[in-house]
Protein backbone atom coordinates (compact mmCIF):
# COMPACT_ATOMS: atom_id res chain seq x y z
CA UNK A 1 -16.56 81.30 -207.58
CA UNK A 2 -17.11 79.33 -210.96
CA UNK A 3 -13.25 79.38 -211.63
CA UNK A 4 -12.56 78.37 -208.32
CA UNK A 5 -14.70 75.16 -208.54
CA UNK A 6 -13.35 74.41 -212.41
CA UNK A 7 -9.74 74.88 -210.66
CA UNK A 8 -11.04 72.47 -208.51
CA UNK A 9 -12.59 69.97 -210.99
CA UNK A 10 -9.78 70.00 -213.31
CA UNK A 11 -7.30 69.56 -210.13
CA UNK A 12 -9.59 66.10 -208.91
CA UNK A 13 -9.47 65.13 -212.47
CA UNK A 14 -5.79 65.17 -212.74
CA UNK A 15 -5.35 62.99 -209.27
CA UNK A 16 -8.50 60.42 -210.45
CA UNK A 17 -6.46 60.11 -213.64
CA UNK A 18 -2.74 59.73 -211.98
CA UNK A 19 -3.93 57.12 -209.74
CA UNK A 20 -6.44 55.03 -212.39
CA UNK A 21 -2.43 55.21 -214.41
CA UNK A 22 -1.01 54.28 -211.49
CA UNK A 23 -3.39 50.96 -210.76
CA UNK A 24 -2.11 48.78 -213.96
CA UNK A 25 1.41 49.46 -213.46
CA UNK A 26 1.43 48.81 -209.89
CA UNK A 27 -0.75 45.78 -210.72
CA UNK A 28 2.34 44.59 -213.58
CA UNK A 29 4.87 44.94 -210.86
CA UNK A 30 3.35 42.29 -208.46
CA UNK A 31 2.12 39.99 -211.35
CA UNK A 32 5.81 40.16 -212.39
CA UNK A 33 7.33 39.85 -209.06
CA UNK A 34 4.93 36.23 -208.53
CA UNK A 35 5.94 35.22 -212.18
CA UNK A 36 7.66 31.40 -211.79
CA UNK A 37 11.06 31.31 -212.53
CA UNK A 38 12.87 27.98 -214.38
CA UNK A 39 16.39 28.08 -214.57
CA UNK A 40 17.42 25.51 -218.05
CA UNK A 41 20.97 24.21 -218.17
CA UNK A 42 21.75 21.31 -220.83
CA UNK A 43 25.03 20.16 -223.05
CA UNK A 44 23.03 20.34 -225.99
CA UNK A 45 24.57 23.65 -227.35
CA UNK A 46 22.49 26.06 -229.37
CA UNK A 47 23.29 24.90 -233.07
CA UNK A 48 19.87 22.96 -233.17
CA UNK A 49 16.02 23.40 -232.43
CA UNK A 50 16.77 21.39 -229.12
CA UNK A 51 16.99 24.51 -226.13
CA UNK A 52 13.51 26.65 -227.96
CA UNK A 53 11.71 23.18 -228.31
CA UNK A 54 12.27 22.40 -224.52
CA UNK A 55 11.25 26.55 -224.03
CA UNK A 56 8.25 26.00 -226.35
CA UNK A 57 7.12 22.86 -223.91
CA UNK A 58 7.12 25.33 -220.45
CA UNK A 59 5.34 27.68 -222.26
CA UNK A 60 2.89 25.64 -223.48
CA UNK A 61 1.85 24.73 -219.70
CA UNK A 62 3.02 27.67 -217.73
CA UNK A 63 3.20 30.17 -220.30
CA UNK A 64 3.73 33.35 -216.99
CA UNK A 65 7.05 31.39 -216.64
CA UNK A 66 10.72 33.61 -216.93
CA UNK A 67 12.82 30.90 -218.17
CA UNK A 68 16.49 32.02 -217.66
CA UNK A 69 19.53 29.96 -219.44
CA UNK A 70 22.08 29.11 -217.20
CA UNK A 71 24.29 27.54 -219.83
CA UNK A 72 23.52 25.63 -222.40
CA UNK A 73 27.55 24.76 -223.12
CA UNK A 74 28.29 22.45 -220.67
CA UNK A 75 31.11 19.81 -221.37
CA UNK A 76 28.87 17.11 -223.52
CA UNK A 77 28.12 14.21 -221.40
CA UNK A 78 29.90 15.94 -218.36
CA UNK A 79 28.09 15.35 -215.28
CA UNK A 80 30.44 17.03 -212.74
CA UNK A 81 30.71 20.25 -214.66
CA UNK A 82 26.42 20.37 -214.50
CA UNK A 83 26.75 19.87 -210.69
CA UNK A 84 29.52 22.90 -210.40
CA UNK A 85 27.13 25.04 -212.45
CA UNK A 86 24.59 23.83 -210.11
CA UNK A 87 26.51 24.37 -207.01
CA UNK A 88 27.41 28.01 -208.24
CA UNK A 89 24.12 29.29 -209.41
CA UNK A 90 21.71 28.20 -206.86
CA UNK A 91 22.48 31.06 -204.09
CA UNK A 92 21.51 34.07 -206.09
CA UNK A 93 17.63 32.40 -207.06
CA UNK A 94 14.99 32.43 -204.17
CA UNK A 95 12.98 29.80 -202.19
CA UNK A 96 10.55 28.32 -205.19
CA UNK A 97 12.54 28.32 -208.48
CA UNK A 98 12.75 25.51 -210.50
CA UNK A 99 16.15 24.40 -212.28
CA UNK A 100 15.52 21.82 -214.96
CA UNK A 101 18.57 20.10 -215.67
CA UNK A 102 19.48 18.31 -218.92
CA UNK A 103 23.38 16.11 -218.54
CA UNK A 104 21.74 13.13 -219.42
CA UNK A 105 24.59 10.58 -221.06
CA UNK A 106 22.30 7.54 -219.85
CA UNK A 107 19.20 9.07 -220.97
CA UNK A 108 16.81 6.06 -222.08
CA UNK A 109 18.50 3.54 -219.90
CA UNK A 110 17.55 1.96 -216.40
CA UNK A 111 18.08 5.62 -214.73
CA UNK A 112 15.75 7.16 -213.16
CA UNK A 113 13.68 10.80 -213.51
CA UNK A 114 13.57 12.46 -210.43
CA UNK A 115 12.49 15.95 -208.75
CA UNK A 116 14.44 16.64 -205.75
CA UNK A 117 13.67 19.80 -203.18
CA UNK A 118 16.21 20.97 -201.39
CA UNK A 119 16.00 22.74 -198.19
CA UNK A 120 16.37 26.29 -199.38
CA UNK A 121 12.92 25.27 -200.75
CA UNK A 122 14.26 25.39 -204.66
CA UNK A 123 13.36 22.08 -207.07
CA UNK A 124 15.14 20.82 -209.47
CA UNK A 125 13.66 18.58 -212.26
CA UNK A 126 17.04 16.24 -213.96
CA UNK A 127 17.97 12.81 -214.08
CA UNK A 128 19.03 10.87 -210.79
CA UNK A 129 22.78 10.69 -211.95
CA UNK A 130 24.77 12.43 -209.54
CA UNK A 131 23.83 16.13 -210.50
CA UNK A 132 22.88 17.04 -207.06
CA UNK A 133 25.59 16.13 -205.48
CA UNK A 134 27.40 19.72 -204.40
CA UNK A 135 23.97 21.56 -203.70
CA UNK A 136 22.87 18.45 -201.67
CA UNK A 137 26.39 18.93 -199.48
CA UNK A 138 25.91 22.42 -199.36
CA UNK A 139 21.89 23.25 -198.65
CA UNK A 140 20.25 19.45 -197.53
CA UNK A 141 17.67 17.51 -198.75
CA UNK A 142 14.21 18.30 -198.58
CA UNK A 143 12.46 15.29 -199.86
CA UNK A 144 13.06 13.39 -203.81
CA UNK A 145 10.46 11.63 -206.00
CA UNK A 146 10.70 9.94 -209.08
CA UNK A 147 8.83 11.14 -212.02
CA UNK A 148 6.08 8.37 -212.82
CA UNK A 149 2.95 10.68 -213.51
CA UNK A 150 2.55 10.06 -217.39
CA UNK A 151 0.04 13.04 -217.11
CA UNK A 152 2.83 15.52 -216.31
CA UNK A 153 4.55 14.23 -219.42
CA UNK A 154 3.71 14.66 -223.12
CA UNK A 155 3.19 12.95 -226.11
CA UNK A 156 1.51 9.51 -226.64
CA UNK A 157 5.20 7.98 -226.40
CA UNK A 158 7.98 8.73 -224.76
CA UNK A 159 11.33 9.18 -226.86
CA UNK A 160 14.51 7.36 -225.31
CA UNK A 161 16.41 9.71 -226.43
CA UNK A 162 14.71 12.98 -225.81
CA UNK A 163 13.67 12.87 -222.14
CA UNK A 164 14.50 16.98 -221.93
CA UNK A 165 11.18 17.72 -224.42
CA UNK A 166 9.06 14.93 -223.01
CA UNK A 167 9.67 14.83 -219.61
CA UNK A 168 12.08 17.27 -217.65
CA UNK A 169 11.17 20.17 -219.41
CA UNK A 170 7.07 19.64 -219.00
CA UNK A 171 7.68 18.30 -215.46
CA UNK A 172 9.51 21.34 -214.59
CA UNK A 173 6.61 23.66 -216.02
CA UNK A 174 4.06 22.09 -213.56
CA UNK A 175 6.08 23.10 -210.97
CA UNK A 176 6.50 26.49 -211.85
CA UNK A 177 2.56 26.43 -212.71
CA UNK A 178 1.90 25.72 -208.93
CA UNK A 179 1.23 21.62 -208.76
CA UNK A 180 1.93 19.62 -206.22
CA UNK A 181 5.56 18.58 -206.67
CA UNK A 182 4.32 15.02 -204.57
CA UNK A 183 1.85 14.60 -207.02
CA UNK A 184 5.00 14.02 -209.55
CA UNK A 185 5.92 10.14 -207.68
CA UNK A 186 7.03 8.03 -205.37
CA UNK A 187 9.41 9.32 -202.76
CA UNK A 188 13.38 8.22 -202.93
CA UNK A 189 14.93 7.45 -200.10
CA UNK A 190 18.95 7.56 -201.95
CA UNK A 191 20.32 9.25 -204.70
CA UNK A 192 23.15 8.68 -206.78
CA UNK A 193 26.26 10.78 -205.82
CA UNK A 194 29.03 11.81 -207.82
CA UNK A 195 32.86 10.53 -206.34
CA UNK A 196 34.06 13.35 -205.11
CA UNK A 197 36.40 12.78 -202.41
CA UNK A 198 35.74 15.86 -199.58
CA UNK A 199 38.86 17.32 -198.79
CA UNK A 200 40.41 16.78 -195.30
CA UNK A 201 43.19 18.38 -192.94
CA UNK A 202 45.74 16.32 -191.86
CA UNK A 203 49.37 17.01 -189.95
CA UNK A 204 50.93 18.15 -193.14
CA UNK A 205 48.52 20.01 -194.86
CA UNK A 206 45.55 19.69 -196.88
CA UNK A 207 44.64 16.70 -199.26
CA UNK A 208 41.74 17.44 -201.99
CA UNK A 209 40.91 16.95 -205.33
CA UNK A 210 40.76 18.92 -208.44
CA UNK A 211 37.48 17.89 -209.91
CA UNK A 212 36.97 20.57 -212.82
CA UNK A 213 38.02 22.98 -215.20
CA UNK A 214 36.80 26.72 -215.35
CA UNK A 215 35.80 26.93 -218.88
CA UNK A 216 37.86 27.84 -221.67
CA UNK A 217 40.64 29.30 -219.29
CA UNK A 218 42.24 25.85 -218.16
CA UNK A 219 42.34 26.93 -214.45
CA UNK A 220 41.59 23.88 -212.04
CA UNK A 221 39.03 24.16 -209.61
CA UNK A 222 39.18 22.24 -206.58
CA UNK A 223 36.92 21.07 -203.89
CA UNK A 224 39.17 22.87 -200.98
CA UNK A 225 37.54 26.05 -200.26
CA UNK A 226 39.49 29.27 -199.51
CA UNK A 227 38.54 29.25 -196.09
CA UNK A 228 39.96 25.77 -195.71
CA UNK A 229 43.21 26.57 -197.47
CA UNK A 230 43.93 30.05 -195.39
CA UNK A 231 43.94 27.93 -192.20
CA UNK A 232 47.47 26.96 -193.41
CA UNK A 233 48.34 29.64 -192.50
CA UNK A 234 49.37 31.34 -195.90
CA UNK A 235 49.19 35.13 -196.93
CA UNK A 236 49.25 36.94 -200.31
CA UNK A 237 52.20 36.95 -201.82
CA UNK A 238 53.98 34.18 -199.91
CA UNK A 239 54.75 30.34 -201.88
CA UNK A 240 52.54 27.38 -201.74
CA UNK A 241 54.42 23.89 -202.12
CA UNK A 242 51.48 21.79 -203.74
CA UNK A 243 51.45 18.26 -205.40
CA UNK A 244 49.15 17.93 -208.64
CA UNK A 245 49.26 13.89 -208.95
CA UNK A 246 52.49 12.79 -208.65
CA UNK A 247 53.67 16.56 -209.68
CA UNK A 248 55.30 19.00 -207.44
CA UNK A 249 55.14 22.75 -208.02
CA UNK A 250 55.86 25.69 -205.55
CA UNK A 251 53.65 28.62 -206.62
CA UNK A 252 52.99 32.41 -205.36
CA UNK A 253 49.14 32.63 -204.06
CA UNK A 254 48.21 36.09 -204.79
CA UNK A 255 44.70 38.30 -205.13
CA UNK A 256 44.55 37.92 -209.11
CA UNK A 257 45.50 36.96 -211.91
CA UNK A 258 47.87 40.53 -213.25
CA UNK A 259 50.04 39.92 -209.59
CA UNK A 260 52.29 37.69 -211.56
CA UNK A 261 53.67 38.60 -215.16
CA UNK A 262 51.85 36.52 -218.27
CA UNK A 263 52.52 33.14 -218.31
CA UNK A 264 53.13 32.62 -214.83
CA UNK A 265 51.21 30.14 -212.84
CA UNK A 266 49.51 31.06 -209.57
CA UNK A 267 47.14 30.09 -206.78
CA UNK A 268 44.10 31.94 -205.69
CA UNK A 269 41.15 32.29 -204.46
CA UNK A 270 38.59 32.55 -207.16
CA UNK A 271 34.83 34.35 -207.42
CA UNK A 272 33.19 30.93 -205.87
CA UNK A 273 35.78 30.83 -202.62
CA UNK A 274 37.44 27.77 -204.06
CA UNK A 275 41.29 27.13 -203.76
CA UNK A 276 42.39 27.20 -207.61
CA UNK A 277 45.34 27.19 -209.82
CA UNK A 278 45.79 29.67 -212.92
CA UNK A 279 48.64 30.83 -215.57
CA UNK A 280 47.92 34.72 -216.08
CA UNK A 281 46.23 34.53 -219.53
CA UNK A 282 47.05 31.45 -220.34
CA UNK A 283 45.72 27.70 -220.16
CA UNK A 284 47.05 25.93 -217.27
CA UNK A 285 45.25 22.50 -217.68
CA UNK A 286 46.87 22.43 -221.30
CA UNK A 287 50.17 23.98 -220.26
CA UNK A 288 50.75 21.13 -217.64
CA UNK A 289 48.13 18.52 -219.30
CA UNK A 290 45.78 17.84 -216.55
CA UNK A 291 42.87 16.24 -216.65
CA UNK A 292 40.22 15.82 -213.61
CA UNK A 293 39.35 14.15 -211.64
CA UNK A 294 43.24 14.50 -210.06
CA UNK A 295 44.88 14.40 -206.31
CA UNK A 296 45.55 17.23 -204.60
CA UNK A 297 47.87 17.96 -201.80
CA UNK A 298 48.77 21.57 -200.08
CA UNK A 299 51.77 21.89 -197.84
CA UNK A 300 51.01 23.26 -194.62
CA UNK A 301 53.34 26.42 -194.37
């Protein structure tokens, strides 16, 4: 009867222990699940103290923050290519993340500071120079402010030249601590837009624009989307008469880049859905010396 009731002790222990174990990790999943995220993206590189000074300033005020680095590398100064990174990143990060946004070549000047919300219920903390141009397009406009409220700032004095440690970057860890993104300033009613030119069917075909370049690969990306493009009518494998500028090339749209041998240009349809142009392994922008923003203009087949 005693071993019995020891069996049974030593049994009750072993389940009061497993679930007392079980508590704390169950309790570090949901703390980690509600942890704020702040997606960073500047042109400022990573050769300097600039990106872990900005870090060190989020931490400081919302130090349960998971700040994740979109890219750091964009073109210096290149406003379009932070709205494309922009445009691509925002679907994979849920309702409440906060994207602080340094591609500031006016920074110090007459522009403003602004948080915007979009209507997928993400915030993004940058400067009011075009930036939000494809997500706006793509996911509408919650509500914008501009960013007044010295409190949310730091320092005695703001830099002019260093708005991404004294402003965007603690602005953007108030957010992710909770605070009331209205508290941040007044509303705006209009933002600045970038000048890209939507793309539009007409009799012959398709006119658009190629508005960037897809890193260090030289392939153009265009604002005509794939699904735009197949209503031409095209399949894989068949020729696309297109007109770069005042350049006309007829080129095979295939699945990837290895359907045509190395050094070949081709069309596609890259990872984004966008209507681009490619040389298998090679630089196309440099092979044919483009430079965006340029006209673009697909044959109808």
């Amino acid at each position: 009867m005693r071993t019995v009731d020891l069996r049974t002790r030593a049994t009750l222990a072993v389940l009061l222990w497993m679930a007392l174990a079980a508590m704390p990790l169950t309790a570090q999943t949901s703390s980690a699940s509600r942890r704020p995220i702040i997606v960073f993206m500047t042109d400022f590189g990573t050769v300097d103290d600039a990106v872990p000074i900005c870090k060190g300033v989020m931490l400081g005020i919302a130090p349960d923050a998971r700040i994740v680095d979109l890219t750091h590398q964009v073109t210096p100064f290149s406003i379009a290519d932070g709205a494309r990174f922009l445009y691509g990143a925002t679907p994979y990060y849920p309702a409440g993340t906060v994207f602080v946004v340094v591609v500031d070549p006016t920074v110090g000047t007459s522009r403003k500071a602004i948080v915007v919300k979009s209507k997928r219920g993400q915030y993004f903390v940058l400067p009011d120079n075009g930036l939000m141009t494809m997500v706006l397009d793509r996911d509408g406009l919650e509500g914008a402010r501009e960013i007044t409220n010295r409190s949310w700032m730091i320092g005695s004095g703001i830099s002019s030249t260093f708005h991404g440690r004294d402003i965007f970057s603690p602005v953007g860890a108030h957010l992710a601590a909770g605070q009331d993104w209205t508290q941040v300033g007044p509303q705006l009613k209009q933002l600045v837009r970038l000048n890209i030119t939507p793309p539009q069917l007409v009799a012959g075909g398709i006119t658009g624009q190629v508005f960037a370049l897809d890193g260090p690969f030289g392939n153009l990306i265009t604002n005509v989307s794939g699904e735009e493009f197949l209503k031409l009518g095209y399949v894989h494998g068949e020729k696309v008469h297109i007109k770069l500028g005042d350049d006309e090339m007829i080129l095979p749209f295939v699945r990837t880049f290895g359907d045509v041998p190395v050094g070949q240009p081709l069309i596609f349809i890259d990872s984004r859905g966008r209507f681009s142009l490619a040389v298998n392994q090679r630089n196309f922008a440099k092979i044919y010396h483009i430079q965006p923003p340029l006209s673009l203009f697909i044959a109808r087949k």
